[in-house]
C-alpha atoms as a PDB file:
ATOM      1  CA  UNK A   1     204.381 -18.141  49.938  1.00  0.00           C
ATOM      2  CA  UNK A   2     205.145 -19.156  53.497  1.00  0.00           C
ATOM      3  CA  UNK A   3     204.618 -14.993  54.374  1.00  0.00           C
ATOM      4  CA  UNK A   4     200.977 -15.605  52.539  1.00  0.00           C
ATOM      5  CA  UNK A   5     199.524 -18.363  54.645  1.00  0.00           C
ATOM      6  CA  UNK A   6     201.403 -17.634  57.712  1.00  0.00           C
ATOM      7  CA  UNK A   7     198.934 -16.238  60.240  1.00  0.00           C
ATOM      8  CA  UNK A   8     195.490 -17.570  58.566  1.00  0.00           C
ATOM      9  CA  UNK A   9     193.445 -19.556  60.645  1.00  0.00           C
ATOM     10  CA  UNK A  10     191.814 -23.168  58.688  1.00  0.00           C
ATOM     11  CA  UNK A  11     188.324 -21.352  57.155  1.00  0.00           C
ATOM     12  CA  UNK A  12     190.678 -18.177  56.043  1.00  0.00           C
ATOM     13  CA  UNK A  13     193.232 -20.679  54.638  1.00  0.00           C
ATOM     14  CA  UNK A  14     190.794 -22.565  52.837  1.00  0.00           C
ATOM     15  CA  UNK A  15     188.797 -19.529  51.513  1.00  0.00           C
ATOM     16  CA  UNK A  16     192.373 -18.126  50.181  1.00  0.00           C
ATOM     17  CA  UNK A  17     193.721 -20.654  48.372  1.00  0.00           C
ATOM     18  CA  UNK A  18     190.104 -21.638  46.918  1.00  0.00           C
ATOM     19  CA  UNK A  19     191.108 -19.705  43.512  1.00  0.00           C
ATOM     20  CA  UNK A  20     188.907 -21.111  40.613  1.00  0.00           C
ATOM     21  CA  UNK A  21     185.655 -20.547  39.674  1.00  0.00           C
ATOM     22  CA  UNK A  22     182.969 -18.792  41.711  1.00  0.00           C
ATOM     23  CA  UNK A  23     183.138 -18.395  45.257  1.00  0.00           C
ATOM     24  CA  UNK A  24     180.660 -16.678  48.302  1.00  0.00           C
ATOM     25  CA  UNK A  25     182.364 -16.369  51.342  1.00  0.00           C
ATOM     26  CA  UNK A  26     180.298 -15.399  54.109  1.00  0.00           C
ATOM     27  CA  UNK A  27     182.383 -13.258  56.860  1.00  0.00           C
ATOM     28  CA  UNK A  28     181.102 -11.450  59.513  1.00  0.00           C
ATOM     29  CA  UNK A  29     182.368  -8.435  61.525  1.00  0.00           C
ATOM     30  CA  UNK A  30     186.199  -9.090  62.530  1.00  0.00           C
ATOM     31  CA  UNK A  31     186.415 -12.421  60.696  1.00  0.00           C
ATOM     32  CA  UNK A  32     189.129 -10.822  58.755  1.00  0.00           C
ATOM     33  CA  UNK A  33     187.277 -10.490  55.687  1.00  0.00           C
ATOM     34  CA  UNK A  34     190.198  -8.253  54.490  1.00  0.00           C
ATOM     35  CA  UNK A  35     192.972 -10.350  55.556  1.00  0.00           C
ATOM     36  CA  UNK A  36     191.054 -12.998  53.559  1.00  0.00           C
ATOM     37  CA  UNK A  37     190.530 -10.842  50.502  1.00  0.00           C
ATOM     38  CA  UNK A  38     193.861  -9.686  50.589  1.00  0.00           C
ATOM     39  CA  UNK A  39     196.117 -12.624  50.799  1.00  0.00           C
ATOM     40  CA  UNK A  40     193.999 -14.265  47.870  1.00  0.00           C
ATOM     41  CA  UNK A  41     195.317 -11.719  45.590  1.00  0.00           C
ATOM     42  CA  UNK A  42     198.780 -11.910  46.730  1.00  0.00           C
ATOM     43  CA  UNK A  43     198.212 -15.642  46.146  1.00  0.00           C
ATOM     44  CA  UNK A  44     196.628 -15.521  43.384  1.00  0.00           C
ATOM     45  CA  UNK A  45     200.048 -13.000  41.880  1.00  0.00           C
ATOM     46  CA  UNK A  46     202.665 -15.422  44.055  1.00  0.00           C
ATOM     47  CA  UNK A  47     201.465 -18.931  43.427  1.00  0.00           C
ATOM     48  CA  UNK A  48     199.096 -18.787  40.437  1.00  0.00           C
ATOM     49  CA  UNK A  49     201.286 -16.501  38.715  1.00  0.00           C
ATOM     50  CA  UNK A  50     198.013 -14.325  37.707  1.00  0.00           C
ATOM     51  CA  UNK A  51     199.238 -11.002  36.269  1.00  0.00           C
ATOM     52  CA  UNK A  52     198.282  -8.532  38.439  1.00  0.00           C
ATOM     53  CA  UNK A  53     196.523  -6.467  35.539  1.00  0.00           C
ATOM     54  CA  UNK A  54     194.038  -9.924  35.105  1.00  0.00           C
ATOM     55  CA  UNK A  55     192.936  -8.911  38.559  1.00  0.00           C
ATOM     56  CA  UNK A  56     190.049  -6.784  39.730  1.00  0.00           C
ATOM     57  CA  UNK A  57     189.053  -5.956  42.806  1.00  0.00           C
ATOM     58  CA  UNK A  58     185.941  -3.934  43.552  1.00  0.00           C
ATOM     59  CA  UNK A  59     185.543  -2.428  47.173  1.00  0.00           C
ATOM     60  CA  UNK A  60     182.599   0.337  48.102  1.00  0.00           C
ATOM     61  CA  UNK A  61     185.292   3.095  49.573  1.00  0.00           C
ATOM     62  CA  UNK A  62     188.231   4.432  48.614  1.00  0.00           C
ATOM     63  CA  UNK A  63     189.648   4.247  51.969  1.00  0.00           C
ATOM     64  CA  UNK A  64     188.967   0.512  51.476  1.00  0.00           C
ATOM     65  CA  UNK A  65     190.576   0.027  48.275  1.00  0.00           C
ATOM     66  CA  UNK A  66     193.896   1.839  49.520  1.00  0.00           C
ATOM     67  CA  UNK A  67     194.101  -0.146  52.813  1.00  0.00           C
ATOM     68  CA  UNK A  68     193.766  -3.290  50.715  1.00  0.00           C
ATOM     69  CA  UNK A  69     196.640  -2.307  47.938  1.00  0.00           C
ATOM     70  CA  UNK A  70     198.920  -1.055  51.234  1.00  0.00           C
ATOM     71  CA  UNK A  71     198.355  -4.700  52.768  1.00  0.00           C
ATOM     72  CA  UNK A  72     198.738  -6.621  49.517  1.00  0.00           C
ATOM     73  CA  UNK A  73     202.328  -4.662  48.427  1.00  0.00           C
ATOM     74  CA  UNK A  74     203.620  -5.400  51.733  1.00  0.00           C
ATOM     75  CA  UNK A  75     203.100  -9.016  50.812  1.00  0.00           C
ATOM     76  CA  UNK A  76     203.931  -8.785  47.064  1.00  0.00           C
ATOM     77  CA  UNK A  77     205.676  -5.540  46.457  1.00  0.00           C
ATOM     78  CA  UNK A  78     205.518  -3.267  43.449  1.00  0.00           C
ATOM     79  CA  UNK A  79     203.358  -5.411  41.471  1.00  0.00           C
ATOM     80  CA  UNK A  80     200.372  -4.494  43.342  1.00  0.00           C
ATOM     81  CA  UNK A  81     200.165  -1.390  42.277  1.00  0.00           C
ATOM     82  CA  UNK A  82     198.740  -2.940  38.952  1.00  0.00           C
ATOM     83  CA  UNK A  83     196.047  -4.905  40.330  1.00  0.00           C
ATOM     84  CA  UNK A  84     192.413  -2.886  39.072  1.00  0.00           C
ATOM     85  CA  UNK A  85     191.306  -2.328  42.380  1.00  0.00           C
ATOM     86  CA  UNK A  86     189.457   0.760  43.895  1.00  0.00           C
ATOM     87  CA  UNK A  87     185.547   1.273  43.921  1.00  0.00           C
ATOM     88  CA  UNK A  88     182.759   0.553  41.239  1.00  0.00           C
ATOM     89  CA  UNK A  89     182.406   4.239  40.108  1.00  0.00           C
ATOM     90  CA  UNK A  90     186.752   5.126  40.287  1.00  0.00           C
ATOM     91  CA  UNK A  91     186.674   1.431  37.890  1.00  0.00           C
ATOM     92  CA  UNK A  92     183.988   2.535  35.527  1.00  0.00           C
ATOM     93  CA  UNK A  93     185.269   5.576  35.285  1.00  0.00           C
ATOM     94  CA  UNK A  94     188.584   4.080  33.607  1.00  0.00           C
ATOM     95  CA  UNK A  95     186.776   2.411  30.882  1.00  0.00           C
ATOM     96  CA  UNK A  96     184.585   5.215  30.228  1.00  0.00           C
ATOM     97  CA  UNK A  97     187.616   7.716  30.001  1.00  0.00           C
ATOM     98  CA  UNK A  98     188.685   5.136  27.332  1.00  0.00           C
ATOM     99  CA  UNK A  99     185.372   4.143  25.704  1.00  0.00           C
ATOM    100  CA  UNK A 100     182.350   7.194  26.194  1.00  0.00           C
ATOM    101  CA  UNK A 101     182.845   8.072  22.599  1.00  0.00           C
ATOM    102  CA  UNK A 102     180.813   5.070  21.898  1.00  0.00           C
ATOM    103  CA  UNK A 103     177.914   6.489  23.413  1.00  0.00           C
ATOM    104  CA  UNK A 104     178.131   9.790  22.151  1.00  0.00           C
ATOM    105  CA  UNK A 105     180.182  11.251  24.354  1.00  0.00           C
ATOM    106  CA  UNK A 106     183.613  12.966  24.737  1.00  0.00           C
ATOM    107  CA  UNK A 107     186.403  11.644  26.971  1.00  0.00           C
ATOM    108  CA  UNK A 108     186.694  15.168  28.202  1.00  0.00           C
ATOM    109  CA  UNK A 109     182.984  14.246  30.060  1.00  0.00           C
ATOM    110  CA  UNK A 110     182.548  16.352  33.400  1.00  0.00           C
ATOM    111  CA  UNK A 111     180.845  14.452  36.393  1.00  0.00           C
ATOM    112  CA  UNK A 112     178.235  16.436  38.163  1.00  0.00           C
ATOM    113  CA  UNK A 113     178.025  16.298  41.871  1.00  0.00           C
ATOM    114  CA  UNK A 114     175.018  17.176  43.761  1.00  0.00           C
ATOM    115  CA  UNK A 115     174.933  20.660  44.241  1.00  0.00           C
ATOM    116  CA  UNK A 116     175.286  20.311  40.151  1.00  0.00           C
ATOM    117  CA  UNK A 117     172.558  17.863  39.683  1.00  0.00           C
ATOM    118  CA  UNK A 118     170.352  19.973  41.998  1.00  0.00           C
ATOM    119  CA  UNK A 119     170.970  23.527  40.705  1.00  0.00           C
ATOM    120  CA  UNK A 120     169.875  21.916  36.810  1.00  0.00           C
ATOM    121  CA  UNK A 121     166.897  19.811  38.464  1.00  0.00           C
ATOM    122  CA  UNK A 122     165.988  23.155  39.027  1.00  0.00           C
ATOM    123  CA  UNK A 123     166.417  24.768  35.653  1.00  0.00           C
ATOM    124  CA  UNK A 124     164.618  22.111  34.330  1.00  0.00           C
ATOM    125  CA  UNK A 125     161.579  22.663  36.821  1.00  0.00           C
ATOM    126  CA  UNK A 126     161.860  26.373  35.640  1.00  0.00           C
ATOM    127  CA  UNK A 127     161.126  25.767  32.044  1.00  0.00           C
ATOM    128  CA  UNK A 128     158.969  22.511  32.220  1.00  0.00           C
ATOM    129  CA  UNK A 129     156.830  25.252  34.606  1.00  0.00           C
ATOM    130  CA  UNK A 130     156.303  22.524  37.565  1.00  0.00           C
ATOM    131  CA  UNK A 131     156.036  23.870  40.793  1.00  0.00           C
ATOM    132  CA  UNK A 132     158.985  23.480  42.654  1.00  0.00           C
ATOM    133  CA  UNK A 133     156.960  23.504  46.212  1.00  0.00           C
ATOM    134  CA  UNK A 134     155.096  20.256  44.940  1.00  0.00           C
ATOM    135  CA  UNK A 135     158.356  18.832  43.178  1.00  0.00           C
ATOM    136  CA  UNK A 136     161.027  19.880  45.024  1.00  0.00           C
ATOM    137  CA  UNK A 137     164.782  19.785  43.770  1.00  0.00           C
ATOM    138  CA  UNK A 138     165.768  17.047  46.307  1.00  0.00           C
ATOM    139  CA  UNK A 139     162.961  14.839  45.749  1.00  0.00           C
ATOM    140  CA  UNK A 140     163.330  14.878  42.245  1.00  0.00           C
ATOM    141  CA  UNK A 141     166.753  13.756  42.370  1.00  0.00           C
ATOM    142  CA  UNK A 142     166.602  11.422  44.770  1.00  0.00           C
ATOM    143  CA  UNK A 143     163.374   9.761  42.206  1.00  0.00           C
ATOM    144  CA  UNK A 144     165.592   9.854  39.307  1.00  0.00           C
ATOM    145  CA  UNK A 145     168.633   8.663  40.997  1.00  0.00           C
ATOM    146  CA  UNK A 146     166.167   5.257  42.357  1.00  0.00           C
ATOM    147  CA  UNK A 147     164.996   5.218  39.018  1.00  0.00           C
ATOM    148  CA  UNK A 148     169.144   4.924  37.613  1.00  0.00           C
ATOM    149  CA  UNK A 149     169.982   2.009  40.591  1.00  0.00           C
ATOM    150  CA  UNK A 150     167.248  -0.027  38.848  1.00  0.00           C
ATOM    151  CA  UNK A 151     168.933   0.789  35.680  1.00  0.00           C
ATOM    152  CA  UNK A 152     165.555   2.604  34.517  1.00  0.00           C
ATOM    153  CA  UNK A 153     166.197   4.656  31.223  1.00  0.00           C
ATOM    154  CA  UNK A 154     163.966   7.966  30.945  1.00  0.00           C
ATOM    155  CA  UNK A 155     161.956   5.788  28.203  1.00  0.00           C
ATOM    156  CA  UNK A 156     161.751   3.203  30.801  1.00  0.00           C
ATOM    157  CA  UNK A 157     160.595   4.651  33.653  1.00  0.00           C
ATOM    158  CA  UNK A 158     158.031   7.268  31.521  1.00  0.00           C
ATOM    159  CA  UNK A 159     156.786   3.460  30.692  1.00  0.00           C
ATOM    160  CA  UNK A 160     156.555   2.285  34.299  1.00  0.00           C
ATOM    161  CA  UNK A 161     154.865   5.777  35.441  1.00  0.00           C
ATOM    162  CA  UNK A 162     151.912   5.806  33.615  1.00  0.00           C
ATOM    163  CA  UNK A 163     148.871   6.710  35.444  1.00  0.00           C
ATOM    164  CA  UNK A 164     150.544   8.122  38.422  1.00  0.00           C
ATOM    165  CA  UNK A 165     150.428  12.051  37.925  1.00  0.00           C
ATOM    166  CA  UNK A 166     153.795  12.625  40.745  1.00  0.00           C
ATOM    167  CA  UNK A 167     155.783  10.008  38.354  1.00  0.00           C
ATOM    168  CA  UNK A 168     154.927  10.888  35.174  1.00  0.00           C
ATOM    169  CA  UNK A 169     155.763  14.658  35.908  1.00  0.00           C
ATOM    170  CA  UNK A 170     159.230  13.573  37.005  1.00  0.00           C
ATOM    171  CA  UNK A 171     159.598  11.597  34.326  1.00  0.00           C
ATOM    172  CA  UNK A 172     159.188  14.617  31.883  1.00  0.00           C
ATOM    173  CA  UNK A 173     161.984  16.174  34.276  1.00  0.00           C
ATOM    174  CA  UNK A 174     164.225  13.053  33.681  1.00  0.00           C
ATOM    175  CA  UNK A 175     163.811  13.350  29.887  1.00  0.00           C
ATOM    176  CA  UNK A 176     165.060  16.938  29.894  1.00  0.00           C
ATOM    177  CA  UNK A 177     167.458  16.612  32.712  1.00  0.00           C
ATOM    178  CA  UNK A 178     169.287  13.414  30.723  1.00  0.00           C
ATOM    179  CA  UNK A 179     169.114  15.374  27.200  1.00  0.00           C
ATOM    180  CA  UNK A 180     170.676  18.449  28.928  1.00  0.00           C
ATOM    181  CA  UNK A 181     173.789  16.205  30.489  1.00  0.00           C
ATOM    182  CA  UNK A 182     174.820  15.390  27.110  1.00  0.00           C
ATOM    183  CA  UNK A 183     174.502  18.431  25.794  1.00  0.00           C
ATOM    184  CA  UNK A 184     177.215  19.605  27.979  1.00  0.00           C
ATOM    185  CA  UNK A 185     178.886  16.937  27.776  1.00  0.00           C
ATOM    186  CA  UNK A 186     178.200  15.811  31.627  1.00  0.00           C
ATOM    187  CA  UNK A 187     177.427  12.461  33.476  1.00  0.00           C
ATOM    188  CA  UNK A 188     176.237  12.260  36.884  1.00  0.00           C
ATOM    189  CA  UNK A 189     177.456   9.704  39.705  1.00  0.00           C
ATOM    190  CA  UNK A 190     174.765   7.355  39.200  1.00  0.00           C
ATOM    191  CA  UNK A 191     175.158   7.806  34.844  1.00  0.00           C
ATOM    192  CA  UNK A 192     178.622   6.159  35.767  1.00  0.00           C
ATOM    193  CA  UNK A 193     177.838   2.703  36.117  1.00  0.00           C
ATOM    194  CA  UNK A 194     174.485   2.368  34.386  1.00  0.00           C
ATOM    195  CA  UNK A 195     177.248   3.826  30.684  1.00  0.00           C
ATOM    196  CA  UNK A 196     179.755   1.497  31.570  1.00  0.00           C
ATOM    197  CA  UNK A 197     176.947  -1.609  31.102  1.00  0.00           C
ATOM    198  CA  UNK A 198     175.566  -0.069  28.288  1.00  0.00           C
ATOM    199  CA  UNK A 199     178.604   0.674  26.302  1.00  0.00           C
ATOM    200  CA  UNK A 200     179.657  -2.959  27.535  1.00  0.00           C
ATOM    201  CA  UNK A 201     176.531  -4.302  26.026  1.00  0.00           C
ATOM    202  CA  UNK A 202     175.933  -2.589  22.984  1.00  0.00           C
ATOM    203  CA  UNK A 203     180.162  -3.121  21.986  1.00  0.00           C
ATOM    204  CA  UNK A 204     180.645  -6.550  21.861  1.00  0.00           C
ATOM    205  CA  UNK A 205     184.868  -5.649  20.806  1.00  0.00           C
ATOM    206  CA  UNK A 206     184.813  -3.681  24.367  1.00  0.00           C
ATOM    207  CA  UNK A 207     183.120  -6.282  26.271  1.00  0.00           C
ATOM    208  CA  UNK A 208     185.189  -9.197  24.669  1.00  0.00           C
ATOM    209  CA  UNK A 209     188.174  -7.194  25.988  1.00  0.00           C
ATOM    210  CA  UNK A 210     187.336  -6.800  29.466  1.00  0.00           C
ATOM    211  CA  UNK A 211     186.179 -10.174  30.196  1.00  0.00           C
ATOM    212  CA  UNK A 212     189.284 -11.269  28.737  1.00  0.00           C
ATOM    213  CA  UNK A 213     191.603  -9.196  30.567  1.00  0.00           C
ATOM    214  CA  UNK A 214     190.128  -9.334  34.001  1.00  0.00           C
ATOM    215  CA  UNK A 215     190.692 -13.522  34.876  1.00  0.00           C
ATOM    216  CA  UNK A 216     189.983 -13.050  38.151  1.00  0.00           C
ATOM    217  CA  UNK A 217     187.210 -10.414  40.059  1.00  0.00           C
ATOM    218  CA  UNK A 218     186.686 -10.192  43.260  1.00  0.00           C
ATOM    219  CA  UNK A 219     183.973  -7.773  45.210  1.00  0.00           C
ATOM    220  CA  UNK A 220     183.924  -6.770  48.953  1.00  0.00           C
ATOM    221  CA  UNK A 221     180.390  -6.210  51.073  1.00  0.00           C
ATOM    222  CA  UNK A 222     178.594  -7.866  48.263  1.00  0.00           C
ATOM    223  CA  UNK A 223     175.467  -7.708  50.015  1.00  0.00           C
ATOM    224  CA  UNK A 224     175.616  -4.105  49.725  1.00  0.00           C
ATOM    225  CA  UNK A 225     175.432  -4.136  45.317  1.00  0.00           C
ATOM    226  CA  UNK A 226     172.888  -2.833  43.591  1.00  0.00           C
ATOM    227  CA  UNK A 227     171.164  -3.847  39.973  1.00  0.00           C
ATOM    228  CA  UNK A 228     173.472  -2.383  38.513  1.00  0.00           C
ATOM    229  CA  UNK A 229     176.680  -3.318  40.444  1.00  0.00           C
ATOM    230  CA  UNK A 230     175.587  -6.987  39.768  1.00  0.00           C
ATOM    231  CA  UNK A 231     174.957  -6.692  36.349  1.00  0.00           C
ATOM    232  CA  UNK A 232     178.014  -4.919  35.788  1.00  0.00           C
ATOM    233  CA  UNK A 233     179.640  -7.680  37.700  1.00  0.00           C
ATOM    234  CA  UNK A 234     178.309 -10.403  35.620  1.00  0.00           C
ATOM    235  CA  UNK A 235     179.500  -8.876  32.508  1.00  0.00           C
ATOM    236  CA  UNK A 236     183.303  -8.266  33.592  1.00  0.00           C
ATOM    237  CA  UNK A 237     183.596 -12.198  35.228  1.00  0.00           C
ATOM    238  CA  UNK A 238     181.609 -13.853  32.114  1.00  0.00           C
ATOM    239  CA  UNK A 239     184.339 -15.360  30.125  1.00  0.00           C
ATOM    240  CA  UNK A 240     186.648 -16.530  32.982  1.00  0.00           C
ATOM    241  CA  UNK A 241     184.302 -16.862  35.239  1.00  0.00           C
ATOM    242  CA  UNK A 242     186.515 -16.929  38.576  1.00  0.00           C
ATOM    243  CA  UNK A 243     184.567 -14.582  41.528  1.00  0.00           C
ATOM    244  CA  UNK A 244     184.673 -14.036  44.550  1.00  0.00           C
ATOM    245  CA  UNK A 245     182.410 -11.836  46.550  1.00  0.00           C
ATOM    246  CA  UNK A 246     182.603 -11.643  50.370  1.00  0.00           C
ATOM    247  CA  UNK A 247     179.611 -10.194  52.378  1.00  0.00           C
ATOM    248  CA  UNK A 248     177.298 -11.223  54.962  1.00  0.00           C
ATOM    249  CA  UNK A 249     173.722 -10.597  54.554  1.00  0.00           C
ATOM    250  CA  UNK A 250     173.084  -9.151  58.380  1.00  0.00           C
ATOM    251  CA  UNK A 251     174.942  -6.232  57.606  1.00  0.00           C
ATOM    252  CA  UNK A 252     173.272  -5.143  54.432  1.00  0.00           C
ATOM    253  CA  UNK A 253     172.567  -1.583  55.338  1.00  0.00           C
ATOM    254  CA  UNK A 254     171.908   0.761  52.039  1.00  0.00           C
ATOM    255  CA  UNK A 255     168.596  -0.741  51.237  1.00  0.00           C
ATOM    256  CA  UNK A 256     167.919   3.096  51.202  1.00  0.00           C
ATOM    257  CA  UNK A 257     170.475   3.276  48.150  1.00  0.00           C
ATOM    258  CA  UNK A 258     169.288   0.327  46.023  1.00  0.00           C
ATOM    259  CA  UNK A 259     171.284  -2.437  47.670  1.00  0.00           C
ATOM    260  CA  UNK A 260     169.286  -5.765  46.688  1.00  0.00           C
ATOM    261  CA  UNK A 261     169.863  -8.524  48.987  1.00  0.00           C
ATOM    262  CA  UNK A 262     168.826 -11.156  46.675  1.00  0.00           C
ATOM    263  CA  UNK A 263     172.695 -10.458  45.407  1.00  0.00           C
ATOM    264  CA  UNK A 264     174.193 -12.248  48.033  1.00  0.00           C
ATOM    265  CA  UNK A 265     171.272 -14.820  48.689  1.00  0.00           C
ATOM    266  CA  UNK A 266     171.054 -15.962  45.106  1.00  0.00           C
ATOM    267  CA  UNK A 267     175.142 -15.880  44.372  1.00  0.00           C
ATOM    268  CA  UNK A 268     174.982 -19.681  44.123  1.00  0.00           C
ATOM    269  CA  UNK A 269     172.339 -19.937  41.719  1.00  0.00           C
ATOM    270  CA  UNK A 270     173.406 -16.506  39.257  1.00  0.00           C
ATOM    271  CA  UNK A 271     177.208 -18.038  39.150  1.00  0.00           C
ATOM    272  CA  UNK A 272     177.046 -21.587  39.120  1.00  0.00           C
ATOM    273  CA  UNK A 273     179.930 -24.099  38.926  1.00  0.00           C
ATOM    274  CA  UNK A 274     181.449 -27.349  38.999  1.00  0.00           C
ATOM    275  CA  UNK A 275     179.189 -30.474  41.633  1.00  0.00           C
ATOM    276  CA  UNK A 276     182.436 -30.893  42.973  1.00  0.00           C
ATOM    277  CA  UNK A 277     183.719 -27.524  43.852  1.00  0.00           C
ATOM    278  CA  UNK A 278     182.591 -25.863  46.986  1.00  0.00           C
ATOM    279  CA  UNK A 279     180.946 -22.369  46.446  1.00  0.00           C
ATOM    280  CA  UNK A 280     180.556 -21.192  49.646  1.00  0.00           C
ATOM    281  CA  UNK A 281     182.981 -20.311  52.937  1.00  0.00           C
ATOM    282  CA  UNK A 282     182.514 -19.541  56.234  1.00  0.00           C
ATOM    283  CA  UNK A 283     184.909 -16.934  58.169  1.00  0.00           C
END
C-alpha cells in the first residue's frame, strides 16, 4: 500500500483514494492524470480488495490502455492483467463477440475499415443511380458516420432529413448501405458502439450482467466522449454506480468526431451522489 501512495502529491492522493461513488477529476496537461488513474486501480485491487475483473477502464488509444496495464502490474502484479481495460471499440467488441446473435448477427461478424466502407458506399451509389460527382464516396461516409455518433438509426435520420434533398438522398444510401452490412454479416467501426447499447438495451439479462460485474468504471479524456460513449457509459456504471472520469474541458479537441463537451460540463448533474461526498478534484 505504502508503494501506492508513495510519490502522490495531496490533490493526487486525495483523488486516488476517493473510491465510491461518482467522481470528475479535472487534470490538466502533466498533472499526472495517469499516475492518478493508475494508482486508483491498484488501490482499488490492494486496499478495497475489488476483483480486478469488477474493474473497467476505458481509455481512447491503445497505446494508452497498454501504458496504463504496464504501470498498474508493476504496482500489483499479475492480477492486472484482468482488469477490462483498453479502448471503447476493443471493450465493445468483447461483448459483442459474446452477445451479436441477439441482434441478428453472427459472432463470426467482420469489421469493415474504410477503404471497405468506401468501396460499398460506392456500390450502393451505383445501383441507387446517384451521381457520385454530387455525392461523393467520402462525403457520404463521413454523413453517415455523424449521423452513427449521434446514435441516428437509418429510420432516424430519414426522419430528421426531410425536406433537405442532399440528406434525404444519403439517407436512401444509409438504408441500403446498413441492410447490405448484415447481409454479409459486417459491422463498421462506428456500428461497434452504437450494437453494444442497443443489444444492452433491448436485453435486460445482458445488461443486468454487465452492470453487475463491472463495480467500478473509470474513463480517461472524458471530455473527448461522444453520445454514444456516454450513453454507453451510463449503462455499464448504473447499478454500482462508482465512476470516475478524468478530463479537462480545454483540451477537448475531436469536436470534428462528435465529442460533446456538455459530457464533462454536466458530469455532476448526469451522475449525482451523496451532499456529503465531494464529486469533483483538482490535479
Amino acid at each position: 500500500m505504502e508503494e501506492i501512495l508513495k510519490g502522490l502529491n495531496d490533490k493526487q492522493y486525495e483523488a486516488v483514494k476517493n473510491a465510491e461513488g461518482p467522481i470528475l477529476i479535472i487534470a490538466g496537461a502533466g498533472s499526472g492524470k495517469t499516475k492518478v488513474l493508475t494508482h486508483k486501480i491498484a488501490y482499488l485491487i490492494q486496499e478495497k480488495e475489488v476483483l480486478p475483473w469488477n474493474i473497467l477502464a476505458i481509455t481512447f488509444t491503445n497505446k494508452a490502455a497498454n501504458e496504463m496495464k504496464e504501470r498498474i502490474e508493476k504496482l500489483v502484479g499479475d492480477k492486472a492483467k484482468d482488469i477490462w481495460m483498453g479502448t471503447f471499440h476493443s471493450i465493445c467488441v468483447r461483448i459483442l463477440r459474446r452477445f451479436i446473435d441477439r441482434i441478428g448477427f453472427e459472432s463470426s461478424f467482420l469489421i469493415f475499415d474504410t477503404q471497405d466502407q468506401r468501396q460499398m458506399i460506392k456500390n450502393c451509389l451505383k445501383d441507387l443511380k446517384i451521381d457520385d460527382k454530387m455525392f461523393t464516396d467520402r462525403a457520404v461516409l463521413s454523413e453517415i458516420s455523424n449521423a452513427k455518433n449521434q446514435m441516428l438509426e437509418p429510420e432516424q435520420y430519414a426522419s430528421s432529413a426531410i425536406g433537405d434533398f442532399r440528406k434525404e438522398k444519403i439517407a436512401e444510401i444509409y438504408q441500403v448501405y446498413q441492410k447490405r452490412l448484415k447481409e454479409n454479416n459486417c459491422i463498421d467501426f462506428d456500428d461497434i458502439i452504437n450494437y453494444t447499447i442497443k443489444i444492452l438495451k433491448e436485453n435486460q439479462d445482458v445488461l443486468d450482467y454487465y452492470a453487475d460485474k463491472f463495480k467500478y468504471v473509470l474513463v480517461d479524456e472524458y471530455q473527448d466522449t461522444n453520445k454514444a460513449q456516454f450513453t454507453l457509459i451510463t449503462l455499464l456504471a448504473s447499478k454500482h454506480g462508482n465512476i470516475t472520469v478524468v478530463g479537462d474541458a480545454d483540451q477537448s479537441i475531436y469536436a470534428f468526431r462528435g465529442a460533446d463537451i456538455s459530457n464533462i460540463l454536466n458530469f455532476e448533474r448526469d451522475f449525482k451522489r451523496n451532499k456529503n461526498n465531494k464529486t469533483r478534484a483538482k490535479l
